[in-house]
PDB file of N, CA and C in Angstrom:
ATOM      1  N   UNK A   1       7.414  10.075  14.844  1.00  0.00           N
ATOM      2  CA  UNK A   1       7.256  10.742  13.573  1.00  0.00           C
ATOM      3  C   UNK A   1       5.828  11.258  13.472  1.00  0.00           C
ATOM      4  N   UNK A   2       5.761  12.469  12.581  1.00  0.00           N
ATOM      5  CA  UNK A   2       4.093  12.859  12.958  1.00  0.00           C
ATOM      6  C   UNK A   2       3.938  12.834  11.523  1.00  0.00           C
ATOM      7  N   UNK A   3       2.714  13.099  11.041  1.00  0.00           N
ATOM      8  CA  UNK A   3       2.190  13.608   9.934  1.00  0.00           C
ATOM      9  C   UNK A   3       3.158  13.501   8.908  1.00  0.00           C
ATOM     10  N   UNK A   4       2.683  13.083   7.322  1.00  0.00           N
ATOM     11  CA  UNK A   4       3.609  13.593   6.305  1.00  0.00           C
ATOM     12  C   UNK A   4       2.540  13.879   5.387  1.00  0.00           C
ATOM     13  N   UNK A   5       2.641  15.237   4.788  1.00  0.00           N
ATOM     14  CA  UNK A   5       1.782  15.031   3.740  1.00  0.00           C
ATOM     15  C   UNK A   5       2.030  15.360   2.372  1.00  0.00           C
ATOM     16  N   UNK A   6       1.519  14.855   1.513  1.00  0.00           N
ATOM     17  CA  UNK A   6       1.742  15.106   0.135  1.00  0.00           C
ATOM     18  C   UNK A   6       0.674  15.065  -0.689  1.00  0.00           C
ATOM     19  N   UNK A   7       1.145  16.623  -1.663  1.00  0.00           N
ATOM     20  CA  UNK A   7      -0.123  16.773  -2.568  1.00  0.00           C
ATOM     21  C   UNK A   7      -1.637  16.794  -2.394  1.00  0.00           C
ATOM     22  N   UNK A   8      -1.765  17.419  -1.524  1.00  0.00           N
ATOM     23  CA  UNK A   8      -3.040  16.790  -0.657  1.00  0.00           C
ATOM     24  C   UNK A   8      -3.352  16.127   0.059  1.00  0.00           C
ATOM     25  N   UNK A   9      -3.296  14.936  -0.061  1.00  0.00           N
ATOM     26  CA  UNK A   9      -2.990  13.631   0.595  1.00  0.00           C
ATOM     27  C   UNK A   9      -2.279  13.902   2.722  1.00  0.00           C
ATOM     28  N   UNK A  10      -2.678  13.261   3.478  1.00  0.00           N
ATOM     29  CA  UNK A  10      -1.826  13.073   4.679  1.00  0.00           C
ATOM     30  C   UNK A  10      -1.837  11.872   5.226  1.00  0.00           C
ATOM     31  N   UNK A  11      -0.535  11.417   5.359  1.00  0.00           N
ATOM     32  CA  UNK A  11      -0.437   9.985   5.756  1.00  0.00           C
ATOM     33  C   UNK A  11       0.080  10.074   7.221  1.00  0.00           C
ATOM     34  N   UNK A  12      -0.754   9.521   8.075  1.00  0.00           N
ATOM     35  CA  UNK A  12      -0.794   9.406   9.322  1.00  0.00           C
ATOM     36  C   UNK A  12      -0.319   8.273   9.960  1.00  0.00           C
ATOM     37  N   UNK A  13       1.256   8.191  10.822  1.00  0.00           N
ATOM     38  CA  UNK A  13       1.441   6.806  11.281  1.00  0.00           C
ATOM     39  C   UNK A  13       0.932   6.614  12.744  1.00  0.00           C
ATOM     40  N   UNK A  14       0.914   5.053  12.457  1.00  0.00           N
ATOM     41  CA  UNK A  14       0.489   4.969  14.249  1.00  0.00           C
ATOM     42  C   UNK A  14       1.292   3.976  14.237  1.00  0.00           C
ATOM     43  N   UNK A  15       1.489   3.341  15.436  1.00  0.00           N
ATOM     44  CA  UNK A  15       2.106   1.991  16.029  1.00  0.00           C
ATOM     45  C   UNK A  15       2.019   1.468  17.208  1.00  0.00           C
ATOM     46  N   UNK A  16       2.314   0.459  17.605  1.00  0.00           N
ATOM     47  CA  UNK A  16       1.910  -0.410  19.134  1.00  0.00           C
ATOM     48  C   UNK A  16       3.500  -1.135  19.164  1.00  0.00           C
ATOM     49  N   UNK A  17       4.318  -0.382  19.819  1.00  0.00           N
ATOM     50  CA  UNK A  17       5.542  -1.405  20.338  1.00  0.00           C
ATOM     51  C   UNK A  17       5.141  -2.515  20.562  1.00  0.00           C
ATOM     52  N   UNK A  18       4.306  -3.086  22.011  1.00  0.00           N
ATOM     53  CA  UNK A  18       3.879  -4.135  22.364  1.00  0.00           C
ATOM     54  C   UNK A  18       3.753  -5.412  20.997  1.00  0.00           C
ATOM     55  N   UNK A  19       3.472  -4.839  19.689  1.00  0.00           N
ATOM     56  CA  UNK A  19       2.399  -5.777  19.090  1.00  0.00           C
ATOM     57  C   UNK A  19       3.612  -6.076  18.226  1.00  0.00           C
ATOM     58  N   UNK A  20       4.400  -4.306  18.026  1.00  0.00           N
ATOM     59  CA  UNK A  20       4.974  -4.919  16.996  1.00  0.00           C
ATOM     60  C   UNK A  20       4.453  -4.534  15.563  1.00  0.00           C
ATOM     61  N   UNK A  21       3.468  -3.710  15.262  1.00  0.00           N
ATOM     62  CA  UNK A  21       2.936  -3.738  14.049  1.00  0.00           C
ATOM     63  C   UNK A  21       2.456  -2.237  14.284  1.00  0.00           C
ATOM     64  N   UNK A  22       1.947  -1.873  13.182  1.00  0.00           N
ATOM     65  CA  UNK A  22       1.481  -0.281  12.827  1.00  0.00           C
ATOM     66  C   UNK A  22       0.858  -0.072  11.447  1.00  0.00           C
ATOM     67  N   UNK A  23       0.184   1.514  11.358  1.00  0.00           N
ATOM     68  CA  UNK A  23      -0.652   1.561  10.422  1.00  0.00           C
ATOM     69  C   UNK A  23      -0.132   2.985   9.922  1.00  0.00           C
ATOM     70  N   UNK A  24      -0.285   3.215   8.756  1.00  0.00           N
ATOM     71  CA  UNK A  24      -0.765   4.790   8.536  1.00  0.00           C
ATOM     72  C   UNK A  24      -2.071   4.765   7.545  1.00  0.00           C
ATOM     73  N   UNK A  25      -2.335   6.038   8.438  1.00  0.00           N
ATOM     74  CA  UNK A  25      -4.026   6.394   7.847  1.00  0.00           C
ATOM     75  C   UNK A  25      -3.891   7.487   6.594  1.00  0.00           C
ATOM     76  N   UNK A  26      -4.580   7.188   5.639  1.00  0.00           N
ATOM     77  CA  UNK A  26      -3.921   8.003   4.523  1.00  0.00           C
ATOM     78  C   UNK A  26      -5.535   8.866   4.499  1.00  0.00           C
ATOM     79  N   UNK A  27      -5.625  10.076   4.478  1.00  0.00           N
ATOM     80  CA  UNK A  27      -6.804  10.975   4.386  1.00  0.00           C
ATOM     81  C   UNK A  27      -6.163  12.391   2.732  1.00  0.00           C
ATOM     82  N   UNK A  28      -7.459  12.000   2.218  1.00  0.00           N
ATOM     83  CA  UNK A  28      -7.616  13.499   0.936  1.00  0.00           C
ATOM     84  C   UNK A  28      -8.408  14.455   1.531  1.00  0.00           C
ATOM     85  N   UNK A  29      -7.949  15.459   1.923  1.00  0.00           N
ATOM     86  CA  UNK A  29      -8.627  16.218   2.153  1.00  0.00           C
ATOM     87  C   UNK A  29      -9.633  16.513   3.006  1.00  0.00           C
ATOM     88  N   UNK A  30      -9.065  16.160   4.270  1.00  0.00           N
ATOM     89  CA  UNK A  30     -10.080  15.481   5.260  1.00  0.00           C
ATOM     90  C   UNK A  30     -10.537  14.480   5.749  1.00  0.00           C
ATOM     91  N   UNK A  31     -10.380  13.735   4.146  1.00  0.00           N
ATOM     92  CA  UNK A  31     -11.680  12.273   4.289  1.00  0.00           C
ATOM     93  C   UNK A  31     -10.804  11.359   4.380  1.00  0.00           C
ATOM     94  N   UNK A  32     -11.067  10.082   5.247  1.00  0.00           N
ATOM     95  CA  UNK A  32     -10.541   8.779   5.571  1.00  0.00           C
ATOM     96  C   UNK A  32     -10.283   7.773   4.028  1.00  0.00           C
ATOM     97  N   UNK A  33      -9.153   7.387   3.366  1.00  0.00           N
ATOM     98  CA  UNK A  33      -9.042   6.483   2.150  1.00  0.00           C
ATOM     99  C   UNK A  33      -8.698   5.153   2.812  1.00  0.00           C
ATOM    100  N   UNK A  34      -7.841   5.206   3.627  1.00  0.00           N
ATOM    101  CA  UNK A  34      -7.646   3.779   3.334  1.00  0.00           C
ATOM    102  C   UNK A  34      -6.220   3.950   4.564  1.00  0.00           C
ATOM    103  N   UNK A  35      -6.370   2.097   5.054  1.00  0.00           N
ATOM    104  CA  UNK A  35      -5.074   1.994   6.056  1.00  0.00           C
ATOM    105  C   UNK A  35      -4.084   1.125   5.418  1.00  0.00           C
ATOM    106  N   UNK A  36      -2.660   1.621   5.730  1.00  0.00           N
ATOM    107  CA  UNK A  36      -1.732   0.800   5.299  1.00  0.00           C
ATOM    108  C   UNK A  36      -0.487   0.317   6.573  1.00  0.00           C
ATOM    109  N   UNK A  37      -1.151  -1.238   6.670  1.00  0.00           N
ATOM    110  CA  UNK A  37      -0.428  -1.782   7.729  1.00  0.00           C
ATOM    111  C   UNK A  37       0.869  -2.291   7.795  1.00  0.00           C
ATOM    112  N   UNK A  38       1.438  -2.020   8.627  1.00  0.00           N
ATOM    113  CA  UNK A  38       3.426  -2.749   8.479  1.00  0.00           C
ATOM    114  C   UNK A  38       3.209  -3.034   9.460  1.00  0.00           C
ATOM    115  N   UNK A  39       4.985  -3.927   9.665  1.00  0.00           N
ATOM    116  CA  UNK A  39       5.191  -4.869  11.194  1.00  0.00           C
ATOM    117  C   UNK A  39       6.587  -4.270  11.387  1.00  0.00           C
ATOM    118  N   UNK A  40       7.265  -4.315  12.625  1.00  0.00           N
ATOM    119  CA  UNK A  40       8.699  -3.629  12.564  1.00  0.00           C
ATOM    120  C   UNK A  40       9.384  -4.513  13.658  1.00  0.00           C
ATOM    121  N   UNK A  41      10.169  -3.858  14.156  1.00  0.00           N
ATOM    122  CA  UNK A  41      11.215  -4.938  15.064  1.00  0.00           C
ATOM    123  C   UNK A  41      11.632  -4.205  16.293  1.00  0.00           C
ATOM    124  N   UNK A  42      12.040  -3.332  17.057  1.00  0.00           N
ATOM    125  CA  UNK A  42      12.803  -2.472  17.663  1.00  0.00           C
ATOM    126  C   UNK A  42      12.229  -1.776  18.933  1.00  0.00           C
ATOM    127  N   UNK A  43      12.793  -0.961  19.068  1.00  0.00           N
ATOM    128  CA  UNK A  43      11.125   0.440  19.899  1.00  0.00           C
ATOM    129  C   UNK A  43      10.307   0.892  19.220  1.00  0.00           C
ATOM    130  N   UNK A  44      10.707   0.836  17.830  1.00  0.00           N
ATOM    131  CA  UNK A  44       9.731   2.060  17.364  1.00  0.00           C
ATOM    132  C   UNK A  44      10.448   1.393  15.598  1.00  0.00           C
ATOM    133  N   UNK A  45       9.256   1.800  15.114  1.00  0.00           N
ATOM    134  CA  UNK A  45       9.520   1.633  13.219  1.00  0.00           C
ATOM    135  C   UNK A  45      10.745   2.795  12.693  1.00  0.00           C
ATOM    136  N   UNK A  46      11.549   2.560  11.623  1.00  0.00           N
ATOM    137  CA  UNK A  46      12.416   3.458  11.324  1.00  0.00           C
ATOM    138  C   UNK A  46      11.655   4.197  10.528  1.00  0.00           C
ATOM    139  N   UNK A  47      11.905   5.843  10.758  1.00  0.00           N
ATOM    140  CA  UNK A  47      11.474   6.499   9.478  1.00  0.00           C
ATOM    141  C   UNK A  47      11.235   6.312   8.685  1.00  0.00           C
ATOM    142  N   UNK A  48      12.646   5.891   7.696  1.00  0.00           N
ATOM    143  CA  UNK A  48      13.211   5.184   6.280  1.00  0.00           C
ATOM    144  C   UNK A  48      12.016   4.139   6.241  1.00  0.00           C
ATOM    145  N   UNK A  49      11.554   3.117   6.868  1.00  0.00           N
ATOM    146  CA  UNK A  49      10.310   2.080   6.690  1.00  0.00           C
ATOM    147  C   UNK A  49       8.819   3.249   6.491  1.00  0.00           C
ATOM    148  N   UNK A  50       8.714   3.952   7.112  1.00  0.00           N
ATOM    149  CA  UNK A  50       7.579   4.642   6.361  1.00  0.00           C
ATOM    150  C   UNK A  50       7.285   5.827   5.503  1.00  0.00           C
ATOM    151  N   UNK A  51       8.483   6.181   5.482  1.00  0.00           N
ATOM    152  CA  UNK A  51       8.936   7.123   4.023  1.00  0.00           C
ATOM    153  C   UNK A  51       8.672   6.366   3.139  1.00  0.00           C
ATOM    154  N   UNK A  52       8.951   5.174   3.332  1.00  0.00           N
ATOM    155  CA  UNK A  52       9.646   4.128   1.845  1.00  0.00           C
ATOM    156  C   UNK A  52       7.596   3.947   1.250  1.00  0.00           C
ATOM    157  N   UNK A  53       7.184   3.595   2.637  1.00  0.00           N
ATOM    158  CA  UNK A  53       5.685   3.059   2.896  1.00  0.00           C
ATOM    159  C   UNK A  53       4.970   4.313   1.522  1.00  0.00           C
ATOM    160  N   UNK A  54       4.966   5.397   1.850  1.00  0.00           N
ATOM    161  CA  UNK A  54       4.160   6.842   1.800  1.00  0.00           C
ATOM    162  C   UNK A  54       4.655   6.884  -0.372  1.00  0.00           C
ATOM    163  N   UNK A  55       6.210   6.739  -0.214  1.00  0.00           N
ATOM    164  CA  UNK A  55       7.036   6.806  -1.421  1.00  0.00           C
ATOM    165  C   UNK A  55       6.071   5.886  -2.414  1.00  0.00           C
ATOM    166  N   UNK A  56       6.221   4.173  -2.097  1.00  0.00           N
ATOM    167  CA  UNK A  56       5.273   3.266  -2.529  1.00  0.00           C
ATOM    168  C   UNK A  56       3.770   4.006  -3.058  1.00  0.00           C
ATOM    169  N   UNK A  57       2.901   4.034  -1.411  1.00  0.00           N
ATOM    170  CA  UNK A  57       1.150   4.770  -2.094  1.00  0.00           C
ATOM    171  C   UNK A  57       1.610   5.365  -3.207  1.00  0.00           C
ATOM    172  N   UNK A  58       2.323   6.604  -2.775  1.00  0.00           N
ATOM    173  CA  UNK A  58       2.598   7.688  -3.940  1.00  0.00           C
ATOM    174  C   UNK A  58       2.618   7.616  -5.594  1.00  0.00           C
ATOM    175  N   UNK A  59       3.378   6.459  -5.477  1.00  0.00           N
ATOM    176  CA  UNK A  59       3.827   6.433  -7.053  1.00  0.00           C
ATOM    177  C   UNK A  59       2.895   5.085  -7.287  1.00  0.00           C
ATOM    178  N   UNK A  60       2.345   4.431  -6.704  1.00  0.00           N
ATOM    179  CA  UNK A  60       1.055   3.990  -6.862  1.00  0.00           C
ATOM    180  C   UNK A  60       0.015   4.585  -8.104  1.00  0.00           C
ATOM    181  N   UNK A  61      -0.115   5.430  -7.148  1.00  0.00           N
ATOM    182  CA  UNK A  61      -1.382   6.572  -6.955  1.00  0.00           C
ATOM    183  C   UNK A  61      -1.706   7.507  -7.979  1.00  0.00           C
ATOM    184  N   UNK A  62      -0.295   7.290  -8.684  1.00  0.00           N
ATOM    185  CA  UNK A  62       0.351   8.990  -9.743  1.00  0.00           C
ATOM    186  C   UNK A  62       0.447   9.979  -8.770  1.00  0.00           C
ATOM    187  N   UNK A  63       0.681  10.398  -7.476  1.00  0.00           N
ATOM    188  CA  UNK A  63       0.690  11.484  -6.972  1.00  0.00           C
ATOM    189  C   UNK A  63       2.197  12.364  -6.660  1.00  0.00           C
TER     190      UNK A  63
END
C-alpha cells in the first residue's frame, strides 16, 4: 500500500514482516508530526487495518 493522503495531511505506511509490527508516518505539509505504530499477523498488514488506523488520526484530529 503506498501513500494515503488527506486534507493535507500524508500518512505514510511502513512495515517489517520479520518483526511483525509497522508504522505510519503522518507529515502536514512536508513536515514530520508524529508516528503511529501497529502490530499485524500475516505477510503483510491488511489495508482495512490501516485505513481504519488513518480513519481513527482523522477524526481525532477534526480533519
Amino acid at each position: 500500500m503506498g501513500a494515503i493522503e488527506r486534507n493535507g495531511f500524508r500518512f505514510e505506511p511502513e512495515f517489517s514482516v520479520i518483526s511483525q509490527n509497522g508504522a505510519i508516518h503522518v507529515f502536514h505539509n512536508g513536515k514530520f508530526l508524529e508516528e503511529l505504530k501497529f502490530e499485524f499477523s500475516g505477510k503483510f498488514p491488511e489495508n482495512d487495518q490501516i485505513e481504519e488506523m488513518v480513519a481513527q488520526y482523522c477524526n481525532r484530529h477534526g480533519l
